[in-house]
PDB file of N, CA and C in Angstrom:
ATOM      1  N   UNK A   1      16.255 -11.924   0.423  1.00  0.00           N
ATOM      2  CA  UNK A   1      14.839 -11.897   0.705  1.00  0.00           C
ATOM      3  C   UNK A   1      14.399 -13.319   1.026  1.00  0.00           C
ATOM      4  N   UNK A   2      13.388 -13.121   2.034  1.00  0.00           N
ATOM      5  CA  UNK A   2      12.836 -14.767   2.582  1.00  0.00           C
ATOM      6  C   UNK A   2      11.947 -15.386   1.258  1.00  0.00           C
ATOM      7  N   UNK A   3      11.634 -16.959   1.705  1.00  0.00           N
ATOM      8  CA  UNK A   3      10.664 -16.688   0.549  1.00  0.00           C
ATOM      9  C   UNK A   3       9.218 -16.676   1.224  1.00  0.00           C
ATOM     10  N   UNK A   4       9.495 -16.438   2.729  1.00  0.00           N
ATOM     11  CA  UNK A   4       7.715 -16.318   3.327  1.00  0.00           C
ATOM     12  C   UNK A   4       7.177 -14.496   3.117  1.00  0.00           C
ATOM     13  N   UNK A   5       8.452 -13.376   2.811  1.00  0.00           N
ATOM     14  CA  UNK A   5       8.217 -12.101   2.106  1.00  0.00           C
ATOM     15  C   UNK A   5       7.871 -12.041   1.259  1.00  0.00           C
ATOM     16  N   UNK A   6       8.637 -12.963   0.101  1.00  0.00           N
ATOM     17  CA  UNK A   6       8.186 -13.097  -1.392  1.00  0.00           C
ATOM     18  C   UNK A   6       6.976 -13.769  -1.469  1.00  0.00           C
ATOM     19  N   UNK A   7       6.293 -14.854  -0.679  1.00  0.00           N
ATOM     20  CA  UNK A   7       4.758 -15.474  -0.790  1.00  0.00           C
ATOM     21  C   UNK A   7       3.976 -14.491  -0.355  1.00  0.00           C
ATOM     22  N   UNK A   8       4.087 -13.690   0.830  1.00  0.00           N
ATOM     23  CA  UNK A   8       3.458 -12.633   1.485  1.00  0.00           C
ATOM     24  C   UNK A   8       3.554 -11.459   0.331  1.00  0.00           C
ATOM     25  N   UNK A   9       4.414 -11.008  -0.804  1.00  0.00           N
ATOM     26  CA  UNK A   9       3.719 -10.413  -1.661  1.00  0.00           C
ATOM     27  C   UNK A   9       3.222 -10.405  -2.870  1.00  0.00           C
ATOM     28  N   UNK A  10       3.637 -11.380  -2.805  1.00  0.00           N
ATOM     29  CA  UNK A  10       2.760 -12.423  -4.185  1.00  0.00           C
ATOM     30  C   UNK A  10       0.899 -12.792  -4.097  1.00  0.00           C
ATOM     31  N   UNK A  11       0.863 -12.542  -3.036  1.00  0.00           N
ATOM     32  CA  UNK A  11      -0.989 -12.826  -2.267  1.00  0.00           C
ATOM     33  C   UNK A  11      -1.235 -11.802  -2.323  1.00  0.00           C
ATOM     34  N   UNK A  12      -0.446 -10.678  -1.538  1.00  0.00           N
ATOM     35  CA  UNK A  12      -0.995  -9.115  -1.748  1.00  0.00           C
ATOM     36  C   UNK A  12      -1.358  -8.642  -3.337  1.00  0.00           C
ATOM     37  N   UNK A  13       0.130  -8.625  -3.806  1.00  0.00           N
ATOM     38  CA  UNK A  13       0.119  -8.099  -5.128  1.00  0.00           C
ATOM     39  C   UNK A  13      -1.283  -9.003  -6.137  1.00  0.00           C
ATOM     40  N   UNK A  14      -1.512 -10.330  -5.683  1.00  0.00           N
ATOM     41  CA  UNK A  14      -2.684 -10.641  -6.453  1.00  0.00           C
ATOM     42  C   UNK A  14      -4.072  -9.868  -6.210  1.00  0.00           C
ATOM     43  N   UNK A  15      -4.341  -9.717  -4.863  1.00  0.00           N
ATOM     44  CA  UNK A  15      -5.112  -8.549  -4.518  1.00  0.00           C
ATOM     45  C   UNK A  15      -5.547  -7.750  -4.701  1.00  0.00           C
ATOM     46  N   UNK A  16      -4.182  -6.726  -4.492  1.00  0.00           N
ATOM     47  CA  UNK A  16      -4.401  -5.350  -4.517  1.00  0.00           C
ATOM     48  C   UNK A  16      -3.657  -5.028  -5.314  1.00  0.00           C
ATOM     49  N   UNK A  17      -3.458  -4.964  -6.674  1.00  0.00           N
ATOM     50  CA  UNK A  17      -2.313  -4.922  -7.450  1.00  0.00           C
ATOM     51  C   UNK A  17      -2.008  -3.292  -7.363  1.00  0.00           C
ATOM     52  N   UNK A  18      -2.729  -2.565  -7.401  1.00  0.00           N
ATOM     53  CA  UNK A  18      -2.397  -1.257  -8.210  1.00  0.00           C
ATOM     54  C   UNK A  18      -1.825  -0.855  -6.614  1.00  0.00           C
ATOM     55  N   UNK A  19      -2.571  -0.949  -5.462  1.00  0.00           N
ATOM     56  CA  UNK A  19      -2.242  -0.464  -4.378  1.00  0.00           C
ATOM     57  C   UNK A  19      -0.642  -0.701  -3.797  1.00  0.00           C
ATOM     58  N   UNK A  20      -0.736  -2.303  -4.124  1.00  0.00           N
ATOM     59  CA  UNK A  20       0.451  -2.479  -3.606  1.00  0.00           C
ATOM     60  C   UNK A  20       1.722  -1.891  -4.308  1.00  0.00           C
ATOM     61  N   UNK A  21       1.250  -2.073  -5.538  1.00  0.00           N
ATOM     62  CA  UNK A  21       2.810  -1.127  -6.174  1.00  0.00           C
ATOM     63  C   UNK A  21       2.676   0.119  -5.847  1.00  0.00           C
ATOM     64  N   UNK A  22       1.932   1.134  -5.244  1.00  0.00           N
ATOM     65  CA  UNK A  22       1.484   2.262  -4.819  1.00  0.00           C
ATOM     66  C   UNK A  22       2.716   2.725  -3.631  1.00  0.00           C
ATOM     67  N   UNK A  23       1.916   1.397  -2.895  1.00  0.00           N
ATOM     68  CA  UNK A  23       2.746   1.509  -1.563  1.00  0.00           C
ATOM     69  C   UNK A  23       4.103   1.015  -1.749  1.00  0.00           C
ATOM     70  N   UNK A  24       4.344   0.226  -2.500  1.00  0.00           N
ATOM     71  CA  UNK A  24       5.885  -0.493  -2.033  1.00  0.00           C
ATOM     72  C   UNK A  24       6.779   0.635  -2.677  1.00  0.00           C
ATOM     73  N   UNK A  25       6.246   1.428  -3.324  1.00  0.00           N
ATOM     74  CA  UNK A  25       7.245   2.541  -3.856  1.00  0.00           C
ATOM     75  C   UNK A  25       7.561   3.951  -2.545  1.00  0.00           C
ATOM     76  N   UNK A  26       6.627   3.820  -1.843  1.00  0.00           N
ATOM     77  CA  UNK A  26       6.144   4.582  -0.718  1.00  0.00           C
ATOM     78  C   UNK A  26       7.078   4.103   0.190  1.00  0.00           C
ATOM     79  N   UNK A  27       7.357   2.908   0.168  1.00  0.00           N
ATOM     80  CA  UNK A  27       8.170   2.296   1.558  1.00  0.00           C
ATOM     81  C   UNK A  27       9.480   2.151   1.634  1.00  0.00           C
ATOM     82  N   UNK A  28       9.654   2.370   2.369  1.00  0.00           N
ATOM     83  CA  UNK A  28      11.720   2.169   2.271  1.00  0.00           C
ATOM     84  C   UNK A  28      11.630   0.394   2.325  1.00  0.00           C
ATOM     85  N   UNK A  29      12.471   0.170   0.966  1.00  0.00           N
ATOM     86  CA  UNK A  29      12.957  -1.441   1.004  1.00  0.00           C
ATOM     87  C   UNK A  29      12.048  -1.862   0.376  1.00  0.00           C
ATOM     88  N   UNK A  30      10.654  -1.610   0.078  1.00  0.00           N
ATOM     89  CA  UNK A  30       9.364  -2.230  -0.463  1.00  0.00           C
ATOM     90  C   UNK A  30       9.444  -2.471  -2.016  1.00  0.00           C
ATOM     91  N   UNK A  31       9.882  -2.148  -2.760  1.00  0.00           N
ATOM     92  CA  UNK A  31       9.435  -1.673  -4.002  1.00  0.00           C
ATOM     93  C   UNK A  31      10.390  -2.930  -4.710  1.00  0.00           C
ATOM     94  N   UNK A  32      11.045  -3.484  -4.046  1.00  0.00           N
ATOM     95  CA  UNK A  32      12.211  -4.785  -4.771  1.00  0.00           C
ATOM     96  C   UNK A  32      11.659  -6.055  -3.722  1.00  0.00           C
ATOM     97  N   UNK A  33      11.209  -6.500  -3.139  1.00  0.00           N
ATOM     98  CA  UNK A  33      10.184  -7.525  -3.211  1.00  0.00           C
ATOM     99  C   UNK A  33       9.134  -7.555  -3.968  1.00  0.00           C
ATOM    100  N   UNK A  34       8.447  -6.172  -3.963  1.00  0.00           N
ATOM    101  CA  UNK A  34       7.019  -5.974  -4.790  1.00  0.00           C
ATOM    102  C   UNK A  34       7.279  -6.657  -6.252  1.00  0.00           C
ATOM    103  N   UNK A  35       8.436  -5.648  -6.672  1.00  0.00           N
ATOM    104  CA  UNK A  35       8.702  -6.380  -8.222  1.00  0.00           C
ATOM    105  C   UNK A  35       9.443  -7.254  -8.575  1.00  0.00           C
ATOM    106  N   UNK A  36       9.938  -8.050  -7.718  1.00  0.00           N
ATOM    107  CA  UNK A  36      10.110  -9.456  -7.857  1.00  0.00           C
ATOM    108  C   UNK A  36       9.153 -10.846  -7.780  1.00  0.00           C
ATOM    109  N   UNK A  37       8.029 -10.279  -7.068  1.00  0.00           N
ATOM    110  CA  UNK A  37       6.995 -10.762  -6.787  1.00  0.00           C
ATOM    111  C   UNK A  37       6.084 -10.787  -8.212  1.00  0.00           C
ATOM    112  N   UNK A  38       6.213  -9.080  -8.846  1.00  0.00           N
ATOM    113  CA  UNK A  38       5.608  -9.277 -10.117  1.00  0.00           C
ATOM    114  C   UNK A  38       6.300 -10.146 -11.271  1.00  0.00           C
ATOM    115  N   UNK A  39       7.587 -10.185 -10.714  1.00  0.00           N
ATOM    116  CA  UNK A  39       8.385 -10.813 -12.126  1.00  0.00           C
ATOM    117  C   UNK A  39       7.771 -12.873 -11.677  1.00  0.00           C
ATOM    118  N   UNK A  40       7.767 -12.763 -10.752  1.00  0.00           N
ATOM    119  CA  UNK A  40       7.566 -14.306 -10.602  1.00  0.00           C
ATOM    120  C   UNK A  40       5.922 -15.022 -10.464  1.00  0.00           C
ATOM    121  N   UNK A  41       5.564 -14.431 -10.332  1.00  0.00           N
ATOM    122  CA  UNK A  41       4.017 -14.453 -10.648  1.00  0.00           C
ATOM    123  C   UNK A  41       3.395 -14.298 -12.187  1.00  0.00           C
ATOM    124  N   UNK A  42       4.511 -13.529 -13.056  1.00  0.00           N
ATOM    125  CA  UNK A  42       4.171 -13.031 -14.412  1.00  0.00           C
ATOM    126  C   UNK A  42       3.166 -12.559 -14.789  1.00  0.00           C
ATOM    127  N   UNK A  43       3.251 -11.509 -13.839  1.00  0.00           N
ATOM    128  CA  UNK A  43       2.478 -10.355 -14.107  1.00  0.00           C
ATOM    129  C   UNK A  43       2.457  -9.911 -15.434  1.00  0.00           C
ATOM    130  N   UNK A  44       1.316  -9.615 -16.324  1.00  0.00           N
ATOM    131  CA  UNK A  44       1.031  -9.074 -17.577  1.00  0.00           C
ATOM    132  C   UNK A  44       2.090  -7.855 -17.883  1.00  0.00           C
ATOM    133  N   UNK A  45       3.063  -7.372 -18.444  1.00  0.00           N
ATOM    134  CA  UNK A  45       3.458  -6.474 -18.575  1.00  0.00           C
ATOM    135  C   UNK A  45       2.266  -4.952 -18.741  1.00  0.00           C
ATOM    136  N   UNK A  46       1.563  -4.814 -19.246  1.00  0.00           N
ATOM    137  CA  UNK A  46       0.550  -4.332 -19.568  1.00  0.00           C
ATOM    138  C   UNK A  46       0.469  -3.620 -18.353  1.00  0.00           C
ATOM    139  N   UNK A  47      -0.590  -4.995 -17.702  1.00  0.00           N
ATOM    140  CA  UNK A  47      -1.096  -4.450 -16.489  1.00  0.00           C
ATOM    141  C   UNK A  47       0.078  -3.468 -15.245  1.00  0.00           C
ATOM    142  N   UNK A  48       1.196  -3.943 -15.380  1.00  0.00           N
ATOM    143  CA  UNK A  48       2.320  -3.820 -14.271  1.00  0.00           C
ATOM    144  C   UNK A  48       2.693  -2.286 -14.876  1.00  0.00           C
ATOM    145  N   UNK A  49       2.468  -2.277 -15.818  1.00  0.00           N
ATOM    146  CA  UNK A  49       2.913  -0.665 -16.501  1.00  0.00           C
ATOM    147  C   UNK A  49       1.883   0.131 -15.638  1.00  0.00           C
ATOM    148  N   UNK A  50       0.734  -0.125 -15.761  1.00  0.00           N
ATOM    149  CA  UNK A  50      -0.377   0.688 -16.200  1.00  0.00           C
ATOM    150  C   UNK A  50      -0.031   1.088 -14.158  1.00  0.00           C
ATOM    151  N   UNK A  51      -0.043  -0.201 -13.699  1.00  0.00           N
ATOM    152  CA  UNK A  51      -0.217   0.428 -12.271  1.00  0.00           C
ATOM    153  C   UNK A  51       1.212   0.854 -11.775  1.00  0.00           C
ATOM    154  N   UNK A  52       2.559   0.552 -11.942  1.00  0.00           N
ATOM    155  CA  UNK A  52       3.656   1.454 -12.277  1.00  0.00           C
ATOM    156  C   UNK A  52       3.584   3.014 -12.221  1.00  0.00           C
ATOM    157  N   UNK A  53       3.044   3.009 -13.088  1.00  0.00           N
ATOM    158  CA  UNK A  53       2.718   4.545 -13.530  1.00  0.00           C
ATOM    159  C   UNK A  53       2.216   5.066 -12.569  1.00  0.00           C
ATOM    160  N   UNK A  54       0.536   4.658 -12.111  1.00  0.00           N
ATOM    161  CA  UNK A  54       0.133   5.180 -10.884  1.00  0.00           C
ATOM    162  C   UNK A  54       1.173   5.499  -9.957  1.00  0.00           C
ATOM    163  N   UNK A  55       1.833   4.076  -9.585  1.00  0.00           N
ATOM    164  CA  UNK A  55       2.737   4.146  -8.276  1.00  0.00           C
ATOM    165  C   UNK A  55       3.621   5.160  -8.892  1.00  0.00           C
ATOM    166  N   UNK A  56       4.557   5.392  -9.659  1.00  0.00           N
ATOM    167  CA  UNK A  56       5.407   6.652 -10.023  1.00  0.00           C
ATOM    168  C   UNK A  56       4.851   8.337  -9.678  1.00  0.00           C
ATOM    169  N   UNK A  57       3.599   8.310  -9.834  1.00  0.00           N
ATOM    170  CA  UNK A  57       3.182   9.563  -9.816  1.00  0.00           C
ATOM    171  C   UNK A  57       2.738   9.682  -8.689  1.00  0.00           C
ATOM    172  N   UNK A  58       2.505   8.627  -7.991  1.00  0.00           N
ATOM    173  CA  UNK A  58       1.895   8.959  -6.685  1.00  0.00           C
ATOM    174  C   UNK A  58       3.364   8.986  -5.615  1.00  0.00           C
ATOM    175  N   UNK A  59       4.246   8.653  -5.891  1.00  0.00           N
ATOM    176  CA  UNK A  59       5.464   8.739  -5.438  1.00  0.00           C
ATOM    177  C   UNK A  59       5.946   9.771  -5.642  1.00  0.00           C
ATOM    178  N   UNK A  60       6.137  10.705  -6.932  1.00  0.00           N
ATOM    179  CA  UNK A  60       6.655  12.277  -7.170  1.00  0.00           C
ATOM    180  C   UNK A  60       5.910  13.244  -6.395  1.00  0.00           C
ATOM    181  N   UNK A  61       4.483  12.848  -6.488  1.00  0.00           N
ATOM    182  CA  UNK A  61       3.527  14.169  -5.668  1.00  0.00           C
ATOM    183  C   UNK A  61       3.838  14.121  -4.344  1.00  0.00           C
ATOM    184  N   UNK A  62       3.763  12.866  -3.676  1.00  0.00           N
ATOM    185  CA  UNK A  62       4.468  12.898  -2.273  1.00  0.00           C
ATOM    186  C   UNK A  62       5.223  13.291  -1.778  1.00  0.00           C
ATOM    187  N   UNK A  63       6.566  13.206  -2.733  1.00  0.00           N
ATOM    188  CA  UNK A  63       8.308  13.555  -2.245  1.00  0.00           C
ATOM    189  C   UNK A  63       8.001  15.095  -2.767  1.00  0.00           C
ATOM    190  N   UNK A  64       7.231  15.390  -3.780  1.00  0.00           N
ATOM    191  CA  UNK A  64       7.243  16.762  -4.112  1.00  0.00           C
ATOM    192  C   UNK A  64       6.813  17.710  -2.981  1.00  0.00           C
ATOM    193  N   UNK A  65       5.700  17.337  -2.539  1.00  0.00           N
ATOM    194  CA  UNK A  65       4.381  17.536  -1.477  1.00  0.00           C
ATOM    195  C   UNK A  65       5.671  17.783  -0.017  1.00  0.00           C
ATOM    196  N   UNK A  66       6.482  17.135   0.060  1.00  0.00           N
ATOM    197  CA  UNK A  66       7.265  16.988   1.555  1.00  0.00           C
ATOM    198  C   UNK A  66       8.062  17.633   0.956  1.00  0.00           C
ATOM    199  N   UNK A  67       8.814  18.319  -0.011  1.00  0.00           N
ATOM    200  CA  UNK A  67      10.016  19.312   0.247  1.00  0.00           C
ATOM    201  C   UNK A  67       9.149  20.716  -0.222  1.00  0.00           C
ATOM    202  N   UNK A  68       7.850  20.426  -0.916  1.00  0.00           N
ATOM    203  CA  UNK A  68       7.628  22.317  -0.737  1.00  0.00           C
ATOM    204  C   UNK A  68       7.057  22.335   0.912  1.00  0.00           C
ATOM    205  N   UNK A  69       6.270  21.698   1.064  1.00  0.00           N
ATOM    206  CA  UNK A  69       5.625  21.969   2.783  1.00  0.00           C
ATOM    207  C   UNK A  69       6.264  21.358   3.829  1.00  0.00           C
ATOM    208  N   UNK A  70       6.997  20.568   3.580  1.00  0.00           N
ATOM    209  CA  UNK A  70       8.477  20.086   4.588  1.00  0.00           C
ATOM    210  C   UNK A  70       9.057  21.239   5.141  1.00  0.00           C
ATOM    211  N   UNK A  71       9.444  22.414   3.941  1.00  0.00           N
ATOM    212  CA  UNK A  71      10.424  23.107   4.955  1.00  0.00           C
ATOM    213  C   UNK A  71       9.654  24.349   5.601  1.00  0.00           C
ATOM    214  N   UNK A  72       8.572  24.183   5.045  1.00  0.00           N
ATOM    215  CA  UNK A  72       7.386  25.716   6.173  1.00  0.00           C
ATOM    216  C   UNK A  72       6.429  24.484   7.313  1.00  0.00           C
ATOM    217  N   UNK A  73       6.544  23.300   7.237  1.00  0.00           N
ATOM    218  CA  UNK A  73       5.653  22.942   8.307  1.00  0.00           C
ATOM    219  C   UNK A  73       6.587  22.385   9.721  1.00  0.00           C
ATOM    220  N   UNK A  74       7.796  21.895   9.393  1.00  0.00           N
ATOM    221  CA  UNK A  74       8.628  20.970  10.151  1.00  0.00           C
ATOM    222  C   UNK A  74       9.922  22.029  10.278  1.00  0.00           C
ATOM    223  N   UNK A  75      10.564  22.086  11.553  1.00  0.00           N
ATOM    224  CA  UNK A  75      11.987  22.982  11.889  1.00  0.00           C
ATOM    225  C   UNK A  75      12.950  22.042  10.521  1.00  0.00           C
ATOM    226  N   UNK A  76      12.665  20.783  10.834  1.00  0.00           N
ATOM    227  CA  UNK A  76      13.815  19.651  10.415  1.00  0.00           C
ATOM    228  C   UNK A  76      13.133  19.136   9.395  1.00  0.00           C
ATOM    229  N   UNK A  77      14.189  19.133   8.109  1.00  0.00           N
ATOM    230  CA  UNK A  77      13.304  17.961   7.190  1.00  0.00           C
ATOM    231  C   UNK A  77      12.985  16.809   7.454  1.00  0.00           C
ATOM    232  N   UNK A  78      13.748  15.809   7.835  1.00  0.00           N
ATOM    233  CA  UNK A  78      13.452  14.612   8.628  1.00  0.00           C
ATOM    234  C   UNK A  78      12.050  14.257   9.219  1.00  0.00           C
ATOM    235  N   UNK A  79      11.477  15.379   9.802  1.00  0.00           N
ATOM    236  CA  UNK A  79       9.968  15.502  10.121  1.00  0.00           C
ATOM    237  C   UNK A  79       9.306  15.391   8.972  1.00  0.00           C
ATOM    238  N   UNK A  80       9.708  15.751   7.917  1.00  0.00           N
ATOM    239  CA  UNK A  80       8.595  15.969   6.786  1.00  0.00           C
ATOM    240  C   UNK A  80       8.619  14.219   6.062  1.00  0.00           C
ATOM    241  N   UNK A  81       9.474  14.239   6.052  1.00  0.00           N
ATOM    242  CA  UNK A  81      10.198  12.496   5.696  1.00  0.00           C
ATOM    243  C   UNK A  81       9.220  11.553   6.281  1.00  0.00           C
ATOM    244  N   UNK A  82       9.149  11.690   7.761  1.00  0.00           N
ATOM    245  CA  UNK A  82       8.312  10.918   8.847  1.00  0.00           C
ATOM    246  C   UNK A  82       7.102  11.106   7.968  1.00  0.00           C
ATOM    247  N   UNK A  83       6.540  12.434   8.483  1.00  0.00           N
ATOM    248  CA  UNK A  83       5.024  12.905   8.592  1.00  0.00           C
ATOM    249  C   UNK A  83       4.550  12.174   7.070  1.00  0.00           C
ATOM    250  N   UNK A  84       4.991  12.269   5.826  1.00  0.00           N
ATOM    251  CA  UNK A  84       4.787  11.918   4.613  1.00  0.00           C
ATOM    252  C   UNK A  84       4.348  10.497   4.472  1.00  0.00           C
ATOM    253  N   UNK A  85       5.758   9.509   5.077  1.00  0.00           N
ATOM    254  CA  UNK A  85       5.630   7.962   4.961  1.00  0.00           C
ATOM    255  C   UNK A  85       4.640   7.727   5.903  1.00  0.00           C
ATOM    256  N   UNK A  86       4.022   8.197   6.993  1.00  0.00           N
ATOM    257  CA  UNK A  86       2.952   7.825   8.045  1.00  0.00           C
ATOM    258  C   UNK A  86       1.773   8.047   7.206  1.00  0.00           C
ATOM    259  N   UNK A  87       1.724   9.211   6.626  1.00  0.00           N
ATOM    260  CA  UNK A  87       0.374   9.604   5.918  1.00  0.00           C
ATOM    261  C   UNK A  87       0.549   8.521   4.516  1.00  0.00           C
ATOM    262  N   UNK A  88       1.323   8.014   4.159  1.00  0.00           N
ATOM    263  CA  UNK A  88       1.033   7.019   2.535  1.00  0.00           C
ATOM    264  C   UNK A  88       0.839   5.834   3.796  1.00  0.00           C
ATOM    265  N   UNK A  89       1.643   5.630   4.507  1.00  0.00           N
ATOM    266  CA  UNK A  89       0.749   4.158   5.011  1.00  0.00           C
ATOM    267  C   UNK A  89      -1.144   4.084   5.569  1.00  0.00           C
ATOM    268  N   UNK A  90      -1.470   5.140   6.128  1.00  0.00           N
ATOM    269  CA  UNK A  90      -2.275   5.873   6.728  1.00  0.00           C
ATOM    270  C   UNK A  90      -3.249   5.218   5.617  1.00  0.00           C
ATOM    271  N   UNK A  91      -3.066   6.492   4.507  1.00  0.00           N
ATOM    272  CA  UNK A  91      -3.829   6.057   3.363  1.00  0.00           C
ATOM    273  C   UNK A  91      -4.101   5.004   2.430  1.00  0.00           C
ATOM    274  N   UNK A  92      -2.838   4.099   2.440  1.00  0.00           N
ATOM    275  CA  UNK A  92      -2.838   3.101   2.250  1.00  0.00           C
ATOM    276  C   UNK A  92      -3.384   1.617   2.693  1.00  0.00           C
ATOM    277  N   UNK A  93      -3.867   1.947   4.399  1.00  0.00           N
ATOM    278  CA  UNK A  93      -4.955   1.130   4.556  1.00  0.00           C
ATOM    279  C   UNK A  93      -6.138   1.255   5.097  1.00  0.00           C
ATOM    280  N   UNK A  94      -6.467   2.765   4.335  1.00  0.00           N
ATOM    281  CA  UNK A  94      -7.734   2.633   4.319  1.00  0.00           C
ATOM    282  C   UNK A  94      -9.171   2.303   3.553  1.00  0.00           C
ATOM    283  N   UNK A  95      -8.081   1.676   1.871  1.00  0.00           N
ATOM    284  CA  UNK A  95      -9.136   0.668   1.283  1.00  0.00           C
ATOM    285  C   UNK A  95      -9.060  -0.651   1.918  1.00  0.00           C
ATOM    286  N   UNK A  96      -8.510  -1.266   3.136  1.00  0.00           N
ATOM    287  CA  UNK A  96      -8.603  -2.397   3.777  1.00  0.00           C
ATOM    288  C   UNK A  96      -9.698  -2.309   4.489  1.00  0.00           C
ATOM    289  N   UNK A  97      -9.274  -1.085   5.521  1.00  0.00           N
ATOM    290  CA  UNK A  97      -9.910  -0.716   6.052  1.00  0.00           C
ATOM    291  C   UNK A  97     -12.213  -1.100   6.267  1.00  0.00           C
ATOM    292  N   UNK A  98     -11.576  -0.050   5.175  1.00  0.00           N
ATOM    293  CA  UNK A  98     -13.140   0.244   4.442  1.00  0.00           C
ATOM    294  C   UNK A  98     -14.038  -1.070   4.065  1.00  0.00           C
ATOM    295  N   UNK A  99     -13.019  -2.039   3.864  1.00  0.00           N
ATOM    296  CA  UNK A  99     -13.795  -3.226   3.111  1.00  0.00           C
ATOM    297  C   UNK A  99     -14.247  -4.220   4.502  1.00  0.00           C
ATOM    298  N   UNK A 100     -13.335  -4.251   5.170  1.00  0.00           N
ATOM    299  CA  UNK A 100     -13.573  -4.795   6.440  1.00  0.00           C
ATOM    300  C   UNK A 100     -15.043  -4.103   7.022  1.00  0.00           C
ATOM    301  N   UNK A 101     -14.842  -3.092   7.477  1.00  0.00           N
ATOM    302  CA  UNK A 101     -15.878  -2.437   7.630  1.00  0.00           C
ATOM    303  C   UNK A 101     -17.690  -2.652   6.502  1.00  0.00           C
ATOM    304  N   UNK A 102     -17.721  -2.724   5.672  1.00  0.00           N
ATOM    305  CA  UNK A 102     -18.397  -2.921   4.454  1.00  0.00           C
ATOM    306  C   UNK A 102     -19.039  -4.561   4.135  1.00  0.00           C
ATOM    307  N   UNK A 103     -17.964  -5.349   4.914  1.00  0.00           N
ATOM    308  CA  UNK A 103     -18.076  -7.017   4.607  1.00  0.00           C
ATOM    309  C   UNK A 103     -19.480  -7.387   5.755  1.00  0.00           C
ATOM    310  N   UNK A 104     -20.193  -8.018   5.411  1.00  0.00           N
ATOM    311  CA  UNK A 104     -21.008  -8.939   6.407  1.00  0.00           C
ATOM    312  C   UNK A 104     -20.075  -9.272   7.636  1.00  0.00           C
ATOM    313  N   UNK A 105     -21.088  -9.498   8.658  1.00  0.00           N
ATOM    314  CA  UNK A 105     -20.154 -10.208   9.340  1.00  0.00           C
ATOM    315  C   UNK A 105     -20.835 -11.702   9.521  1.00  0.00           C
ATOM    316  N   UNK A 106     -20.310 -12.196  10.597  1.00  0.00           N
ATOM    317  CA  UNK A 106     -21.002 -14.205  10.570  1.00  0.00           C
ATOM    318  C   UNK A 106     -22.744 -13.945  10.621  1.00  0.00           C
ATOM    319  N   UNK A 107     -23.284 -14.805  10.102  1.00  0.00           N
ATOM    320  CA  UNK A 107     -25.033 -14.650  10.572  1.00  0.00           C
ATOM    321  C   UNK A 107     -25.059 -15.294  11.860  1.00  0.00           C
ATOM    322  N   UNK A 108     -25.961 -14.789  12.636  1.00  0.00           N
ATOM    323  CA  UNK A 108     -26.534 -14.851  14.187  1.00  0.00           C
ATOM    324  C   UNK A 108     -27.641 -16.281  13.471  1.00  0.00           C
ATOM    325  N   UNK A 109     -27.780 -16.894  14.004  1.00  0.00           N
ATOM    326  CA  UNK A 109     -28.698 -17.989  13.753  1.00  0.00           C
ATOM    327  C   UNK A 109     -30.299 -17.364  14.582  1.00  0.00           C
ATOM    328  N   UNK A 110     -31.280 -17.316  13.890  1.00  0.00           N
ATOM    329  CA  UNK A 110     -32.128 -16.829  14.739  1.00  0.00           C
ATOM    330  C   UNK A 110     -32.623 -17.596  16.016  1.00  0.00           C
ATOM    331  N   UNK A 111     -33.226 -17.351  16.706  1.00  0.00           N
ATOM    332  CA  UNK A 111     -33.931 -17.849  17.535  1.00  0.00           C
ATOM    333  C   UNK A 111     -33.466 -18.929  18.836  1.00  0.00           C
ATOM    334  N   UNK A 112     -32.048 -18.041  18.445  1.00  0.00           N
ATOM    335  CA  UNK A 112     -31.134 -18.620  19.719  1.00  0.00           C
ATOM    336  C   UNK A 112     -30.603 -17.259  20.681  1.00  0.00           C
ATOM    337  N   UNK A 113     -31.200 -17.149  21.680  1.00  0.00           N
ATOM    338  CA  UNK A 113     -31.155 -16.097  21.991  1.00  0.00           C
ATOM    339  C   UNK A 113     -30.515 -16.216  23.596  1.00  0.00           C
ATOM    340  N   UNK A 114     -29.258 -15.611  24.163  1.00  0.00           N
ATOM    341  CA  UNK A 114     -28.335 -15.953  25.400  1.00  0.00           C
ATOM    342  C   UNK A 114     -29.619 -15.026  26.137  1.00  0.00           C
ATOM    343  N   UNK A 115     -29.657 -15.785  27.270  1.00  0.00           N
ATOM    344  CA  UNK A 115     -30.381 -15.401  28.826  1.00  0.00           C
ATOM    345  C   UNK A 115     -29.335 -13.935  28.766  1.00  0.00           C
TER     346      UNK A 115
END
């Protein structure tokens, strides 16, 4: 692992903690930067449980979610595989999303007004 991956989730994980362990369990390859990132940052055990857990369960309902409706929605499982990891990233940034959307943007200075 680089260490501009490991800084890149060391900023996230300060962030978005619960999300990102959400997602990196969601991602192929994600989930062993994520928690190396927590081990070197020293993350509260506490806290790393508590959102762990989330990420665990939100990881079973998913993989659960894609092999009961995987094999009645998709000919091929492989589709369900796809369709699943698109929809956790999907969802996954749409608390970015949202905040972007939600943030101020620059102030207009009044009374400067373009022809």
């Amino acid at each position: 692992m680089t260490p501009d991956r490991l800084a890149h989730a060391q900023e996230r994980l300060d962030t978005h903690q619960v999300s990102v362990l959400v997602l990196s369990r969601l991602v192929p390859a994600g989930r062993i930067p994520v928690m190396l990132a927590c081990l070197l940052a020293q993350m509260p055990l506490r806290r790393f449980v508590r959102a762990d857990v989330a990420a665990c369960l939100a990881w079973a309902a998913t993989y659960q979610l894609i092999g009961i409706l995987g094999g009645s929605l998709f000919p091929e499982p492989w589709q369900g595989v796809v369709a699943a990891v698109g929809l956790t990233v999907l969802i996954s940034a749409v608390p970015a999303l949202w905040r972007r959307v939600r943030r101020p943007g620059p102030e207009v200075p009044s009374g400067h007004e373009h022809p």
